[in-house]
C-alpha atoms as a PDB file:
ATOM      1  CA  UNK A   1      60.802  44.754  49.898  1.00  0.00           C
ATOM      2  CA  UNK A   2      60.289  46.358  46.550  1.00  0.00           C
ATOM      3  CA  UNK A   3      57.124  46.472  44.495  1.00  0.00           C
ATOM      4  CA  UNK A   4      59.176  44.449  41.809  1.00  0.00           C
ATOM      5  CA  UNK A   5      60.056  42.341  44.125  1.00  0.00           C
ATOM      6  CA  UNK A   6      56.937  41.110  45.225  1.00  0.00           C
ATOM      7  CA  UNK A   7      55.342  41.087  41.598  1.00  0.00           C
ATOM      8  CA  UNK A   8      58.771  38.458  40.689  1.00  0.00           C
ATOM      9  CA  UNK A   9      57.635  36.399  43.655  1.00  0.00           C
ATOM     10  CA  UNK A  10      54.066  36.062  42.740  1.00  0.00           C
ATOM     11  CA  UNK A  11      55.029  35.615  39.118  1.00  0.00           C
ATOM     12  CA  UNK A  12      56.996  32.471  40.207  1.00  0.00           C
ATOM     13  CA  UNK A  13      54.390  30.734  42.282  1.00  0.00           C
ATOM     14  CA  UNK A  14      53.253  27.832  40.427  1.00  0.00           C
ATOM     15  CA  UNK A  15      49.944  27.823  39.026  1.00  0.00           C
ATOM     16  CA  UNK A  16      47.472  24.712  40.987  1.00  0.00           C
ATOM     17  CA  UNK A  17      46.797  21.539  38.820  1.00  0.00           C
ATOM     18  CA  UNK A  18      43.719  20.727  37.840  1.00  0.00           C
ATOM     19  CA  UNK A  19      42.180  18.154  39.353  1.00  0.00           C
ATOM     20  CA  UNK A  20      42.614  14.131  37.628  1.00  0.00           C
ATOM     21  CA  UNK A  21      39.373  13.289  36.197  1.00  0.00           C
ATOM     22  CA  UNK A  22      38.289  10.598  38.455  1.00  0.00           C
ATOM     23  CA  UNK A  23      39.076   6.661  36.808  1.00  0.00           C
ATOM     24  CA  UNK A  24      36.443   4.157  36.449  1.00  0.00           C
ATOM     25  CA  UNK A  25      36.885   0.755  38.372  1.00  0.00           C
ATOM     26  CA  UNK A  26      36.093  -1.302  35.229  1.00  0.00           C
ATOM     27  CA  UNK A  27      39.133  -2.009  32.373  1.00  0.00           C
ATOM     28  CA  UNK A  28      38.989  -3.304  29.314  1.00  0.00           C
ATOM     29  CA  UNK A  29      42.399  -5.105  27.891  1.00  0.00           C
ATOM     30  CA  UNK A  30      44.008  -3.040  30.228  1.00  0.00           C
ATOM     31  CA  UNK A  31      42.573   0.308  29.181  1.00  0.00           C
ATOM     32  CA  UNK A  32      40.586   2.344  31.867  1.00  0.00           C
ATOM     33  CA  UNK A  33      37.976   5.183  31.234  1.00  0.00           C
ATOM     34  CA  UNK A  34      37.751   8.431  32.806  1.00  0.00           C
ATOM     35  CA  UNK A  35      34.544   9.246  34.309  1.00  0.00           C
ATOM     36  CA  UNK A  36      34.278  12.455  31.872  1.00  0.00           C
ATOM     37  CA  UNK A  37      31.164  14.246  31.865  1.00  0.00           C
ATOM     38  CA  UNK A  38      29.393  14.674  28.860  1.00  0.00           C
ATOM     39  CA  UNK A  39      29.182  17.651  26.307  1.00  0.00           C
ATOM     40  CA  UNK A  40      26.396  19.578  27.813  1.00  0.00           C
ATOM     41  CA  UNK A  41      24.524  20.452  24.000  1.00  0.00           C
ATOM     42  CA  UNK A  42      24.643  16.501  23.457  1.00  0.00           C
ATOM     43  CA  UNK A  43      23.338  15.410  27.127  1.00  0.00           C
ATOM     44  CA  UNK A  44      20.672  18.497  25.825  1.00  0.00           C
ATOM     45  CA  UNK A  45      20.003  16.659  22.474  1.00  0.00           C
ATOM     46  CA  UNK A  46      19.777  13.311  24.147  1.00  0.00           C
ATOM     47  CA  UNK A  47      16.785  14.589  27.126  1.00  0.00           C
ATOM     48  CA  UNK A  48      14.890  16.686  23.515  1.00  0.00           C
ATOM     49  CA  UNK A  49      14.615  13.088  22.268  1.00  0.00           C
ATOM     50  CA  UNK A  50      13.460  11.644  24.570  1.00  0.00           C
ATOM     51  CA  UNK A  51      10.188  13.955  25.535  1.00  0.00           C
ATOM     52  CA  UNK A  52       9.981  13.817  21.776  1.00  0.00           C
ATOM     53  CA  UNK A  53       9.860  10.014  21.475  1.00  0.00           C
ATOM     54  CA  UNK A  54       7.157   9.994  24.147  1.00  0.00           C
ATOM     55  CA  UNK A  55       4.897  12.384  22.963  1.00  0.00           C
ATOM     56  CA  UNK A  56       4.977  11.090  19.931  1.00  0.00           C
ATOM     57  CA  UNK A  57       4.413   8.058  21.031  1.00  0.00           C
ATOM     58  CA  UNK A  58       1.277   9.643  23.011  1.00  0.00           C
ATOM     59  CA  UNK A  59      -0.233  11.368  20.398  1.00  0.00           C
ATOM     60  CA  UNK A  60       0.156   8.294  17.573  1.00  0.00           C
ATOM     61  CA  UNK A  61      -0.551   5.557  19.579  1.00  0.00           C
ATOM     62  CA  UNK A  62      -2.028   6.251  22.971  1.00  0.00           C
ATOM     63  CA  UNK A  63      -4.479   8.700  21.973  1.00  0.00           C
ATOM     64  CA  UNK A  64      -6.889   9.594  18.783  1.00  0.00           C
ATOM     65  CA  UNK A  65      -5.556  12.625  18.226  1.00  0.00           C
ATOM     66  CA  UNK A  66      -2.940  11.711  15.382  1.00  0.00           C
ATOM     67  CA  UNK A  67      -2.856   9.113  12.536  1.00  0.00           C
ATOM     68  CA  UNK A  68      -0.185   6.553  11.405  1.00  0.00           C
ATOM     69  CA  UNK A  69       0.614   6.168   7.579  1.00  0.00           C
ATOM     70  CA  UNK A  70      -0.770   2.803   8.242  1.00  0.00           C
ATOM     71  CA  UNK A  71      -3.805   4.257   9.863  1.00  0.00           C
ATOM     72  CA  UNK A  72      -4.131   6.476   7.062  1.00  0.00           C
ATOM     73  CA  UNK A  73      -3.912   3.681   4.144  1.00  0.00           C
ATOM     74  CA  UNK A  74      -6.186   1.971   6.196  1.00  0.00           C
ATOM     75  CA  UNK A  75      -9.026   4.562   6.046  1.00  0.00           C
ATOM     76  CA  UNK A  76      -8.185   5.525   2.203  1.00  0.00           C
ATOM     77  CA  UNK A  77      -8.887   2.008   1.227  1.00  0.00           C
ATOM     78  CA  UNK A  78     -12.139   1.797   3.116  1.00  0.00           C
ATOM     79  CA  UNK A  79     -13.068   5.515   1.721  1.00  0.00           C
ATOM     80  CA  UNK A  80     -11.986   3.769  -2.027  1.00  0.00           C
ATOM     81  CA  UNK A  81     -14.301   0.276  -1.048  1.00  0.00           C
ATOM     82  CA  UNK A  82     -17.243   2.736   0.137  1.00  0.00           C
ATOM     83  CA  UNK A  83     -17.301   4.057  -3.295  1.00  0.00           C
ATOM     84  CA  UNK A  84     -16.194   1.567  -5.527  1.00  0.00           C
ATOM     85  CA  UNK A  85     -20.291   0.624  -5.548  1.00  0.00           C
ATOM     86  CA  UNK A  86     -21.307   4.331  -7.146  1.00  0.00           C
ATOM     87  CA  UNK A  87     -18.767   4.119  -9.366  1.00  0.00           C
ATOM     88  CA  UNK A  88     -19.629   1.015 -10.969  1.00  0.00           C
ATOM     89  CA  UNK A  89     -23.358   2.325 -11.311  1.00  0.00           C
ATOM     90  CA  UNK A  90     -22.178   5.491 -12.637  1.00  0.00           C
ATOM     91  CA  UNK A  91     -20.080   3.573 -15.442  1.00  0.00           C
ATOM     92  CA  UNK A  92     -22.599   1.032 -15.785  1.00  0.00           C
ATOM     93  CA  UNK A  93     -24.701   3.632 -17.124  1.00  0.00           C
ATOM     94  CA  UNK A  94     -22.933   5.298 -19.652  1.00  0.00           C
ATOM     95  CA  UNK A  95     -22.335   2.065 -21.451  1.00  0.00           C
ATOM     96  CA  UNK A  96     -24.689  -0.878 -22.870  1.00  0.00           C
ATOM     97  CA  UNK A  97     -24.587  -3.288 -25.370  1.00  0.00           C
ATOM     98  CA  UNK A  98     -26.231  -0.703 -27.868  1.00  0.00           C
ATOM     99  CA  UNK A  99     -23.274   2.036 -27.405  1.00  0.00           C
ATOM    100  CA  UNK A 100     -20.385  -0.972 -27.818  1.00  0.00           C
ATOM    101  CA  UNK A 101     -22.114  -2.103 -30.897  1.00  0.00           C
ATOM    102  CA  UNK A 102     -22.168   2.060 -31.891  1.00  0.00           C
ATOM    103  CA  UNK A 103     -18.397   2.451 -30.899  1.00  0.00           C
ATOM    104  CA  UNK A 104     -17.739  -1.195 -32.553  1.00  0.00           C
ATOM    105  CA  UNK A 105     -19.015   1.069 -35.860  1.00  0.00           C
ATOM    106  CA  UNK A 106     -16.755   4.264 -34.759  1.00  0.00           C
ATOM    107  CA  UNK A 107     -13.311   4.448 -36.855  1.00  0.00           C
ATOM    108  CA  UNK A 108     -12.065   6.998 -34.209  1.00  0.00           C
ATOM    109  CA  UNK A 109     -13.049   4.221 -31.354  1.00  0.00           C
ATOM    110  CA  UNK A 110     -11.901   1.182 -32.957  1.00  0.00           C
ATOM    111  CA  UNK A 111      -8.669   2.994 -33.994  1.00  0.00           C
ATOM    112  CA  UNK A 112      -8.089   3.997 -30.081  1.00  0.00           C
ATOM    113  CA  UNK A 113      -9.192   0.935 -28.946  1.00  0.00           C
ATOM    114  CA  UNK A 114      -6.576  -1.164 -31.051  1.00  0.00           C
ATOM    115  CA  UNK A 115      -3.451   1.092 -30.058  1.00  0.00           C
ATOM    116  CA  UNK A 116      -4.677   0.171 -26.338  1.00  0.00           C
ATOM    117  CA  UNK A 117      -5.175  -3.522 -27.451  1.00  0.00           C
ATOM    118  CA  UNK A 118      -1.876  -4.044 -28.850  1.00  0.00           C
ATOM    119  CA  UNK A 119      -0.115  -2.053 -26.159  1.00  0.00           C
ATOM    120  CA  UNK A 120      -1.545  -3.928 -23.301  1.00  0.00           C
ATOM    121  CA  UNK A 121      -3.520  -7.244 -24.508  1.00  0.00           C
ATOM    122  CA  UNK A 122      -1.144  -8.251 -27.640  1.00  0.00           C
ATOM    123  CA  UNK A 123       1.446 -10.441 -24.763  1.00  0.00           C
ATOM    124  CA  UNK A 124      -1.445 -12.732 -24.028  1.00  0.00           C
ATOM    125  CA  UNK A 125      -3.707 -12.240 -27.463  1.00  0.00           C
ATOM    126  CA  UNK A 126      -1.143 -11.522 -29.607  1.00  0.00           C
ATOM    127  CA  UNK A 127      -1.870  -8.445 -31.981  1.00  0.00           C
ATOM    128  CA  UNK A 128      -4.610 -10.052 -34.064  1.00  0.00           C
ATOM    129  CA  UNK A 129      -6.131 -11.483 -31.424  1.00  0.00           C
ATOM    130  CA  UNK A 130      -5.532 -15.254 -31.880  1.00  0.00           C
ATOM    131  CA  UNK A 131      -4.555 -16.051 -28.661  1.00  0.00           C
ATOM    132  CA  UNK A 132      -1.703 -17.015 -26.697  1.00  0.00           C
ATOM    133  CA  UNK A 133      -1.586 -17.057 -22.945  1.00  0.00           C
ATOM    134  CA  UNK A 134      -4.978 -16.258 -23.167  1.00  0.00           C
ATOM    135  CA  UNK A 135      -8.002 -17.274 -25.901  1.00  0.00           C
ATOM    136  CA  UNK A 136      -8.740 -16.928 -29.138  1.00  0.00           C
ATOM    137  CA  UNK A 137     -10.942 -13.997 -29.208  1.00  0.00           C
ATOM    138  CA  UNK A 138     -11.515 -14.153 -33.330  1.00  0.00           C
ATOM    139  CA  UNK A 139     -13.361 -18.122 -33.440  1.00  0.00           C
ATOM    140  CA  UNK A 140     -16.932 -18.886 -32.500  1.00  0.00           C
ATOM    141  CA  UNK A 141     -16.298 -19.412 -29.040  1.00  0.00           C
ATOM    142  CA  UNK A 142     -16.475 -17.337 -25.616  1.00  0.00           C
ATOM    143  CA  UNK A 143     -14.849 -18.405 -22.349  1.00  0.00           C
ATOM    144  CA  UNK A 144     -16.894 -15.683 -20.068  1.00  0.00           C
ATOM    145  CA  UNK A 145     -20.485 -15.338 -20.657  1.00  0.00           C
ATOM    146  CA  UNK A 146     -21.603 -14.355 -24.556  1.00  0.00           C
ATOM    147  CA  UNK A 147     -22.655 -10.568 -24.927  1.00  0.00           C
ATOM    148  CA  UNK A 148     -20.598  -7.412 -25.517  1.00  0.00           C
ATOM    149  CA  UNK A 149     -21.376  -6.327 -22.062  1.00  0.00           C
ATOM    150  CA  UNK A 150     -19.652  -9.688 -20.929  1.00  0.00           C
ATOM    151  CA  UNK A 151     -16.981  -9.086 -22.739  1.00  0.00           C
ATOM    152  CA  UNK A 152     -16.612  -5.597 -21.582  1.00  0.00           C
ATOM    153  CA  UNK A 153     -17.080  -6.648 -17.538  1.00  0.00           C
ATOM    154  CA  UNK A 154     -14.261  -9.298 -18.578  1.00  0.00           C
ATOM    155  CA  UNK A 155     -11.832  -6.418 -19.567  1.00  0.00           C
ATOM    156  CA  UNK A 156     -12.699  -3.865 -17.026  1.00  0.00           C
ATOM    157  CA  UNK A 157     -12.657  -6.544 -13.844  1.00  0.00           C
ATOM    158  CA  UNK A 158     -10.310  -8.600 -15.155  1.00  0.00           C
ATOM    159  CA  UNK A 159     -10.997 -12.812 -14.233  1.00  0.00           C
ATOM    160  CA  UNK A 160      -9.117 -14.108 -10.569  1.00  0.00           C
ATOM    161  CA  UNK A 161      -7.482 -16.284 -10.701  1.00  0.00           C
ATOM    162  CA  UNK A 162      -6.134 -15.912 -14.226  1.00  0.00           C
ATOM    163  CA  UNK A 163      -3.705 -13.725 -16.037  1.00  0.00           C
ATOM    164  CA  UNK A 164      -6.511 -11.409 -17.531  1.00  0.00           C
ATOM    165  CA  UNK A 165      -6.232  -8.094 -15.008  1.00  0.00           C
ATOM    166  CA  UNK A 166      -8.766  -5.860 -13.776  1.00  0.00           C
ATOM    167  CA  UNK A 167      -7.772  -2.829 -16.493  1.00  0.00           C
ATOM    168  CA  UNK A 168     -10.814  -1.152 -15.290  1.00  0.00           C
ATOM    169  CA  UNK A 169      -7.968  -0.564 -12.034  1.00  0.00           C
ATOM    170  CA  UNK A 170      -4.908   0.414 -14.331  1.00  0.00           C
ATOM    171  CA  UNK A 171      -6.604   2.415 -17.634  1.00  0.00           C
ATOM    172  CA  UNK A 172      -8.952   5.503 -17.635  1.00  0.00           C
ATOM    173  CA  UNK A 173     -12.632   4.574 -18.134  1.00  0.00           C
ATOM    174  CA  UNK A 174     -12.389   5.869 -21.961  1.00  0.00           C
ATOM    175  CA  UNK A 175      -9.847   3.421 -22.984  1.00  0.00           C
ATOM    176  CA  UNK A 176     -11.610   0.599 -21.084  1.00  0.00           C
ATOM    177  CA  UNK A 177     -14.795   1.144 -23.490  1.00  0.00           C
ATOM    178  CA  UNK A 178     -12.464   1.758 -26.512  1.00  0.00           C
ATOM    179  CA  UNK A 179     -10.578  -2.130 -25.935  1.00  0.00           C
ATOM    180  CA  UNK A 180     -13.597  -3.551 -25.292  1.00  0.00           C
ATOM    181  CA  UNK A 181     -15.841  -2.137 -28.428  1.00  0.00           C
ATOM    182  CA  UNK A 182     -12.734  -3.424 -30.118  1.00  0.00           C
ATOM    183  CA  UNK A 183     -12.675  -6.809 -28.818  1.00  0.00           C
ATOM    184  CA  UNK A 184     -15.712  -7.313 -29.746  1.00  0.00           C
ATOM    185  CA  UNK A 185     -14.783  -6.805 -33.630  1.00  0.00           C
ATOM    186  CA  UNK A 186     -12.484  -9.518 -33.302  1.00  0.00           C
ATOM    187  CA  UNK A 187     -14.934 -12.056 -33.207  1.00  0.00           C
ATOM    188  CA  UNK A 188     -15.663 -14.042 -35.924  1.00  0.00           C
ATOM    189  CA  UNK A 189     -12.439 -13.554 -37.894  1.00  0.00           C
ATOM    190  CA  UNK A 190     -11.225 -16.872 -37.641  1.00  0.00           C
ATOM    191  CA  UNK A 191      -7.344 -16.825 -37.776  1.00  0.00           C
ATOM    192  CA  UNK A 192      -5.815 -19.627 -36.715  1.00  0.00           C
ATOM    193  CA  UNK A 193      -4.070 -20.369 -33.313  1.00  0.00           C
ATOM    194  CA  UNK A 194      -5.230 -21.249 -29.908  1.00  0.00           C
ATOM    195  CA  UNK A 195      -7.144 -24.423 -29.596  1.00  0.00           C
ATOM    196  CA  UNK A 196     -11.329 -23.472 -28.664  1.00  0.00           C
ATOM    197  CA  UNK A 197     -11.946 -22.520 -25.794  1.00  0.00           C
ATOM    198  CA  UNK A 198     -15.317 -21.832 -23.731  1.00  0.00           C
ATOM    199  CA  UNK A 199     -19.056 -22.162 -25.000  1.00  0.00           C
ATOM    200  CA  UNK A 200     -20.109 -21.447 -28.967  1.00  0.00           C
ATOM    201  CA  UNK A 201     -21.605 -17.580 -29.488  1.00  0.00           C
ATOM    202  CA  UNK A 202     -22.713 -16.344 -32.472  1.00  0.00           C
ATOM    203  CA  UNK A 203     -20.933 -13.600 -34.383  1.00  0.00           C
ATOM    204  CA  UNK A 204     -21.983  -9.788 -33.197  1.00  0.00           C
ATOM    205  CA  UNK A 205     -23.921  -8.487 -35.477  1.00  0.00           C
ATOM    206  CA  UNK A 206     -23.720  -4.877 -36.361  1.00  0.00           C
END
């Protein structure tokens, strides 16, 4: 037998099919699964997220080693409460009633202060302060307390419970004084609109 006959022969021999994937007993409207393994870079992915899950899971919630966003608002707002105390004493003294009745004297001040008035107090004062939502703040009366420094607490801590904010929260420390000095102006101007409301105060003098 020749070489090319030999090479023809083996040429001819059929090649061995592979193997059926083996079918699952289960069938779903008549359709039954292979039992095909999966890709090996997914069943790879799938075991990576699962070590990750649990040590994250370790070092967030099992141990102190690691801190939740929660955790972390949670000790920012005790950090802000801790201090909250210095800050008022540091702002409580760099103002008084003498420097509001000064700034209440300032054109610069007053000027600053009634941009900031009618940009954030005119939707419950209205811009010349005659009240709306809130009181009257240019008749003889006072709802909280009777001094400039009242008057300045009211603005900066706001009254709960009410619509008047805590601005002291929302504006810089500068503009708080500024609103306040010119608040305080207001009194004593008499325009008409909001019914009384509080206890009678005298007008500031300067």
């Amino acid at each position: 037998m020749s070489a090319h006959t030999i090479t023809a022969d083996i040429a001819t021999v059929p090649d061995e099919p592979a193997p059926e994937p083996r079918l699952l007993e289960h069938a779903y409207d008549g359709i039954r699964e292979y039992d095909n393994p999966l890709p090996g870079w997914w069943s790879a992915i799938f075991c990576v997220t699962i070590v990750f899950a649990a040590a994250y899971g370790a070092y967030y919630h099992l141990g102190d080693w690691g801190q939740t966003p929660g955790d972390k608002y949670v000790a920012a707002l005790a950090s802000y409460e801790s201090q909250r105390g210095a800050r008022d004493q540091a702002e409580a003294a760099s103002i008084s009633e003498g420097a509001l009745a000064r700034n209440a004297a300032d054109p610069t001040m007053l000027a600053t202060g009634r941009t900031v008035f009618v940009a954030r107090c005119a939707s419950c004062h209205t811009e010349d302060g005659r009240g709306l939502i809130g009181p009257n703040l240019t008749d003889g009366y006072q709802l909280h307390g009777q001094t400039r420094m009242d008057i300045y607490s009211t603005v900066r801590k706001g009254v709960p419970g009410t619509a008047m904010l805590a601005w002291g929260e929302q504006l810089p420390p500068s503009d708080v004084i500024a609103v306040a000095s010119y608040a305080t102006t207001l009194r004593g101007q008499n325009v008409p609109g909001k019914a009384r409301e509080g206890q009678p105060v005298q007008p500031f003098t300067p």
